[in-house]
Protein backbone atom coordinates (compact mmCIF):
# COMPACT_ATOMS: atom_id res chain seq x y z
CA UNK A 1 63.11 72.10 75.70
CA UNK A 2 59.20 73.41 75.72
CA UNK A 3 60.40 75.85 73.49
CA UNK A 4 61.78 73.78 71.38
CA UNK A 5 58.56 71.58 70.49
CA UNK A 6 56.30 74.68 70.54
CA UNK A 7 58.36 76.06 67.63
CA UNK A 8 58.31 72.79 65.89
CA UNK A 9 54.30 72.57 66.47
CA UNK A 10 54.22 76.08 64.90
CA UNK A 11 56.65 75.42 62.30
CA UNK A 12 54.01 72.23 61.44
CA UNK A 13 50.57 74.37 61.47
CA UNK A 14 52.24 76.96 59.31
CA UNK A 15 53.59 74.65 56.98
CA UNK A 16 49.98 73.01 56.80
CA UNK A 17 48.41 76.21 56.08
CA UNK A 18 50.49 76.74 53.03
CA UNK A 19 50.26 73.77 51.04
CA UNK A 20 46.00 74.23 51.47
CA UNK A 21 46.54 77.97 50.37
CA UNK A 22 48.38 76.22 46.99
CA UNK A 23 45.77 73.66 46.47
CA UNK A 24 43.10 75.94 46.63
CA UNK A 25 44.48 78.22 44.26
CA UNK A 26 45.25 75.80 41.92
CA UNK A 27 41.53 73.67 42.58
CA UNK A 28 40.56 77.93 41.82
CA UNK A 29 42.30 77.95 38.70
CA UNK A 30 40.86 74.37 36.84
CA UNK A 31 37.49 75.60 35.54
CA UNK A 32 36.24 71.83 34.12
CA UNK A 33 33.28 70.98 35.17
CA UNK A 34 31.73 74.80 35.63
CA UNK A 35 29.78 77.13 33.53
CA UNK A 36 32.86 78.32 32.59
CA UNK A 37 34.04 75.15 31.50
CA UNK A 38 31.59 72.36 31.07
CA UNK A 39 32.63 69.17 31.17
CA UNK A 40 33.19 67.68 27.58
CA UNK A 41 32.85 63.62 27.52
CA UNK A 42 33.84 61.87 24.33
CA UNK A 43 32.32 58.74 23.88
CA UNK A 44 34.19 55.87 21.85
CA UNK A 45 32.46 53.63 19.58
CA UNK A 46 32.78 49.76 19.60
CA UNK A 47 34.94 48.34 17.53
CA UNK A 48 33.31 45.73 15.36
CA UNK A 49 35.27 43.14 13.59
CA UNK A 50 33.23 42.32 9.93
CA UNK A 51 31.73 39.10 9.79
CA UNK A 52 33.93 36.32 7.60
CA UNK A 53 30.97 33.86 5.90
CA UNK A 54 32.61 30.97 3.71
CA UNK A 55 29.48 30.91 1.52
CA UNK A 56 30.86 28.34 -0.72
CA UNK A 57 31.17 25.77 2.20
CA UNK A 58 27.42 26.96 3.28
CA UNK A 59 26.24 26.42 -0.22
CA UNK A 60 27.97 22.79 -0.96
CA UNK A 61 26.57 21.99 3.37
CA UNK A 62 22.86 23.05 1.93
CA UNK A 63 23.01 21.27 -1.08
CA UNK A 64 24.41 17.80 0.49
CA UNK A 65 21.36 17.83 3.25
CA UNK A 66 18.97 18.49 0.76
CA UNK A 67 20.13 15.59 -1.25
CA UNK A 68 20.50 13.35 1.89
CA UNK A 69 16.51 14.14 3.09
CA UNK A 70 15.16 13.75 -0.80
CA UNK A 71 17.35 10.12 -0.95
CA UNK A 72 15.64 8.93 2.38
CA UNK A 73 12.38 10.41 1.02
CA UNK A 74 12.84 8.36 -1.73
CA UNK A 75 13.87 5.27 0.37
CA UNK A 76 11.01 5.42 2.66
CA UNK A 77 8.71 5.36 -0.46
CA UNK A 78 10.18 2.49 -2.24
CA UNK A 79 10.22 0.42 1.53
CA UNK A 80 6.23 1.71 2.02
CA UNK A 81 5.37 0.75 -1.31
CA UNK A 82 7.06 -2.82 -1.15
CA UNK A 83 5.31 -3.62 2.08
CA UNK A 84 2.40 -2.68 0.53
CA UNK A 85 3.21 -5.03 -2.69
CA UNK A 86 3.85 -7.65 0.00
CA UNK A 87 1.01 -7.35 1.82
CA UNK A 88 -1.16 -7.57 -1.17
CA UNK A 89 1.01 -10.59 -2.56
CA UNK A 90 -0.07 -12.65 0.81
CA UNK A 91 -3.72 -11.78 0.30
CA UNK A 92 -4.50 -12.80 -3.68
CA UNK A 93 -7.69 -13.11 -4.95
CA UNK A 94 -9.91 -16.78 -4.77
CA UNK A 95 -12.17 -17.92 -7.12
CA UNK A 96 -14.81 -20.25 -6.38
CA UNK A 97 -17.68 -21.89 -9.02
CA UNK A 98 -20.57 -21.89 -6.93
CA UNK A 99 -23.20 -23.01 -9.08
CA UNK A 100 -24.67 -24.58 -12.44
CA UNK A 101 -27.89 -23.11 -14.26
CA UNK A 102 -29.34 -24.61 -16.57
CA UNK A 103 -30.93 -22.14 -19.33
CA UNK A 104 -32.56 -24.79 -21.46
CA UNK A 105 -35.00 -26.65 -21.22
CA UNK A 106 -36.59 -25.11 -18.40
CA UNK A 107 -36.81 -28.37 -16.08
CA UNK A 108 -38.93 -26.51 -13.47
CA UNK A 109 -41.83 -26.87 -15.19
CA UNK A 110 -40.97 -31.09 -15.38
CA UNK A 111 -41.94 -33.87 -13.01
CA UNK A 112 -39.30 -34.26 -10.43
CA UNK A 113 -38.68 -38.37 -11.19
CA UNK A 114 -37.83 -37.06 -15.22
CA UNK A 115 -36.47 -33.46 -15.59
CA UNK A 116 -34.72 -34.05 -19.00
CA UNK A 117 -36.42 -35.91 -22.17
CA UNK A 118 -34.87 -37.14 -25.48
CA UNK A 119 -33.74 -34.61 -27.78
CA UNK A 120 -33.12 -31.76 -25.17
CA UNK A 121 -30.21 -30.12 -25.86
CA UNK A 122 -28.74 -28.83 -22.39
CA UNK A 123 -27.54 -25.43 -22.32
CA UNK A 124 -26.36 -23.31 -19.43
CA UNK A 125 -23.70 -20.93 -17.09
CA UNK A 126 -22.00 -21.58 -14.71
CA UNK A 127 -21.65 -19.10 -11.73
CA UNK A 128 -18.14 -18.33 -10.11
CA UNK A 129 -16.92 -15.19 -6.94
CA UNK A 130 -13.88 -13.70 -5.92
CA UNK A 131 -14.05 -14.74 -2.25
CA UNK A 132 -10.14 -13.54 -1.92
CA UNK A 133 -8.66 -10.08 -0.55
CA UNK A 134 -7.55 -8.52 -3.52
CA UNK A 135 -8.56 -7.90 -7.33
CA UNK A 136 -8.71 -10.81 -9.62
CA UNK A 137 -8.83 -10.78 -13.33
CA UNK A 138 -10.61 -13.03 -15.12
CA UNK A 139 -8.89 -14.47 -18.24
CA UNK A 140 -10.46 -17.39 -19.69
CA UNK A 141 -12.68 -20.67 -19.11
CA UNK A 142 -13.43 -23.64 -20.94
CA UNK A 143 -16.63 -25.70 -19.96
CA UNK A 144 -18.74 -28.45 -21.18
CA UNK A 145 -22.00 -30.80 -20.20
CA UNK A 146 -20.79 -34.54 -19.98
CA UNK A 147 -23.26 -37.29 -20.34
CA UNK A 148 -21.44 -41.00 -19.99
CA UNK A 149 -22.42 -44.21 -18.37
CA UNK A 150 -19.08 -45.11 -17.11
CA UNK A 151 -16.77 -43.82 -15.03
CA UNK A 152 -15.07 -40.38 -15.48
CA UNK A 153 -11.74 -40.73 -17.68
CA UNK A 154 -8.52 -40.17 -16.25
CA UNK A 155 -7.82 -37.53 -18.81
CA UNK A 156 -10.59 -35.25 -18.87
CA UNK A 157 -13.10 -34.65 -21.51
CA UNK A 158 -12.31 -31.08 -21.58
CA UNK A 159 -8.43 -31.20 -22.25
CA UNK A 160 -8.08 -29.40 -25.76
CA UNK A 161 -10.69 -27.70 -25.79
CA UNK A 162 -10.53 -24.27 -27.28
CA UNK A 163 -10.91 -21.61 -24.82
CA UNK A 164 -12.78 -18.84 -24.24
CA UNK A 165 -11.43 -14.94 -23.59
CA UNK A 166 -13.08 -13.23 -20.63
CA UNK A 167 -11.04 -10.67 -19.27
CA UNK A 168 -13.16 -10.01 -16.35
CA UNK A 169 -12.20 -8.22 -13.38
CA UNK A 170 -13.93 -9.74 -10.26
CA UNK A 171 -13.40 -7.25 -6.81
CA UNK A 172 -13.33 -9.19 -3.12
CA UNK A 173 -16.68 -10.32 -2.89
CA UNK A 174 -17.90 -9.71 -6.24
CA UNK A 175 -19.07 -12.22 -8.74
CA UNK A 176 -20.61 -13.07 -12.10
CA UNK A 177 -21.41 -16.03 -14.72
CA UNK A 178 -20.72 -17.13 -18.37
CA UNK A 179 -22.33 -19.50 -21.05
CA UNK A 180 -21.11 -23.13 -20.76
CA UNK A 181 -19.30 -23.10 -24.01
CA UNK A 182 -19.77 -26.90 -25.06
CA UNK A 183 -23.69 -28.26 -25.23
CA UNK A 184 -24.96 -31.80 -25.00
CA UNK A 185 -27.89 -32.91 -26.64
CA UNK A 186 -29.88 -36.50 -24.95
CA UNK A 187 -30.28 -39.16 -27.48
CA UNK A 188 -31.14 -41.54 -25.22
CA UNK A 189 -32.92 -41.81 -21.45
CA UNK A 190 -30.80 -44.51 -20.84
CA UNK A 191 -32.43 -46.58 -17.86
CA UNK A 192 -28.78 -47.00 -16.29
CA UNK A 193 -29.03 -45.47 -12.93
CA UNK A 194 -24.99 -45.53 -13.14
CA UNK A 195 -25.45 -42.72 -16.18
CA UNK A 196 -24.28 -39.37 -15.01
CA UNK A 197 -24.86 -35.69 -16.08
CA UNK A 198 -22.15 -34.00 -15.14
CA UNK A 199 -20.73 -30.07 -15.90
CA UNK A 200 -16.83 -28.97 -15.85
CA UNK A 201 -14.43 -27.35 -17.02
CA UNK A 202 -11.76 -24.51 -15.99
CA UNK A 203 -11.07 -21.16 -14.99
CA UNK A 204 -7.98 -18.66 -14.84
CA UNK A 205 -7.12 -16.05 -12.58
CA UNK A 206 -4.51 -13.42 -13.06
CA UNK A 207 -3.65 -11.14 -10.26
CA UNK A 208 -2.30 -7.64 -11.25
CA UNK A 209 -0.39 -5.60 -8.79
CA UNK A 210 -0.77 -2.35 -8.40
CA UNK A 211 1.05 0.80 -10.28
CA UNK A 212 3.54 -0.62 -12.54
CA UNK A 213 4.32 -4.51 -11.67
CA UNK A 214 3.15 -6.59 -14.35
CA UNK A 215 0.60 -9.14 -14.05
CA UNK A 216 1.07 -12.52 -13.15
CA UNK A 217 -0.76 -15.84 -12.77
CA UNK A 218 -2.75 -17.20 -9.98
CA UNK A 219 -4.50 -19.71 -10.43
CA UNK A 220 -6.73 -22.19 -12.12
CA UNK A 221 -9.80 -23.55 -11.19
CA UNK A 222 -11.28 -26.78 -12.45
CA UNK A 223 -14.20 -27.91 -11.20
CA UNK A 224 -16.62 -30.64 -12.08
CA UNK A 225 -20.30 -30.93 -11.01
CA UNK A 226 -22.68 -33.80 -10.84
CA UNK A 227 -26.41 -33.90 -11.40
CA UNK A 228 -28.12 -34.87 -8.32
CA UNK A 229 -31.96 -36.23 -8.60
CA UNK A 230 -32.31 -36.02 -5.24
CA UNK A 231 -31.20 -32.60 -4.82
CA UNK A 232 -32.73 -31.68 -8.31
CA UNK A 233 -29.36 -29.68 -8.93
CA UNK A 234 -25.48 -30.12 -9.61
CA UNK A 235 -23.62 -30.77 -6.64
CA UNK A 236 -19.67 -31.04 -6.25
CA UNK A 237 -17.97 -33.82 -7.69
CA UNK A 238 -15.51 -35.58 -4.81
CA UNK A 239 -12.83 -36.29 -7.23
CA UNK A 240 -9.28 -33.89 -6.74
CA UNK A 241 -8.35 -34.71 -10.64
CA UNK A 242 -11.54 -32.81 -11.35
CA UNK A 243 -12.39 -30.42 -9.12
CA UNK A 244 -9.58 -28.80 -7.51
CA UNK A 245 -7.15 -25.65 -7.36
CA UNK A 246 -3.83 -25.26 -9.24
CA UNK A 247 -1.73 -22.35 -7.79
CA UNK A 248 0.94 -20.95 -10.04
């Protein structure tokens, strides 16, 4: 029996001893990776797939953004400039008369109680300013001295008249004058204190919005002034059929 297994054990180790003779000789034999042999490795390049571009779909994309941001530029510069229009619109120009002169006869150099004599023949301006926000243009006026004893018609004197062109262009806070176009000459110091001096007439405004709007009506201005001795000047007459605003 202990011979048995000690032959087997042999048997084993010989057996072992073989197969590592073989696989050395054959490890002997495969000269890769020596100076005999180097080792060669072959390196494979990447496949790339090309690159599909639908240009014509790129090309119509391009062109309907482009159109899209130039319609809302567009848009946005009507919807700026009608605010602007707007804002303007709220904020037109005002004209005011703020004074009479009288050119001739000078009356400064006159006693106080008896400024005009008979046979003066009254000529003068009257003064007017644009105290709205925005440029007003000027048009045309009529005006007149008025010398009655009774009261003021209810159609006024002035109604008819022929008009004079003025076409000029008054800035916020800017102003200027023009002749009184109708004279009066005293025949008579009438001893009536109830007789009245009195200066009026009208005024038109246009207002022209900017760039290309055209221009349109405002306003016009009558006004009516009475001569006070006591004040040694014309003052405002109270009357609304005389001296007031009409808005168009």
């Amino acid at each position: 029996m202990k011979a048995r297994r000690t032959f087997h054990a042999l048997g084993s180790a010989i057996g072992f001893l073989l197969a590592l003779s073989i696989t050395g000789a054959a490890m002997a034999d495969d000269q890769r990776g020596t100076d005999n042999l180097p080792l060669v490795v072959k390196t494979i390049p990447d496949q790339k797939l090309p690159l599909i571009v639908n240009t014509s779909t790129d090309t119509v994309m391009v062109i309907v953004v482009g159109c899209v941001g130039v319609l809302q530029l567009v848009v946005f510069g009507i919807q700026s400039y009608l605010l602007w229009v707007t804002f303007l619109s709220s904020n037109l120009p005002k004209i005011i008369v703020r004074r009479i002169v009288i050119d001739a006869p000078n009356i400064d150099d006159r006693p106080v109680a008896q400024p005009f004599q008979k046979g003066d023949e009254l000529r003068g301006k009257f003064a007017f300013m644009n105290i709205g926000r925005t440029k007003g243009i000027l048009t045309s006026s009529y005006s007149m001295f008025f010398i009655t004893d009774k009261a003021l018609p209810m159609k006024p004197p002035y109604d008819g008249g022929t008009s004079v062109l003025l076409n000029t262009e008054l800035k916020p806070g800017w102003g200027g004058s023009t002749s009184i176009v109708q004279n009066v000459t005293i025949t008579d110091i009438p001893s009536d204190p109830h007789c009245k001096l009195y200066a009026m007439g009208w005024i038109d405004c246009v207002y022209k919005p900017p760039l290309i709007m055209r221009s349109r009506p405002v306003s016009r201005v009558h006004f009516c002034r009475v001569w006070s001795p006591s004040h040694y000047r014309f003052v405002p007459l109270d009357n609304p059929d005389y001296e007031s605003e009409e808005s168009a």
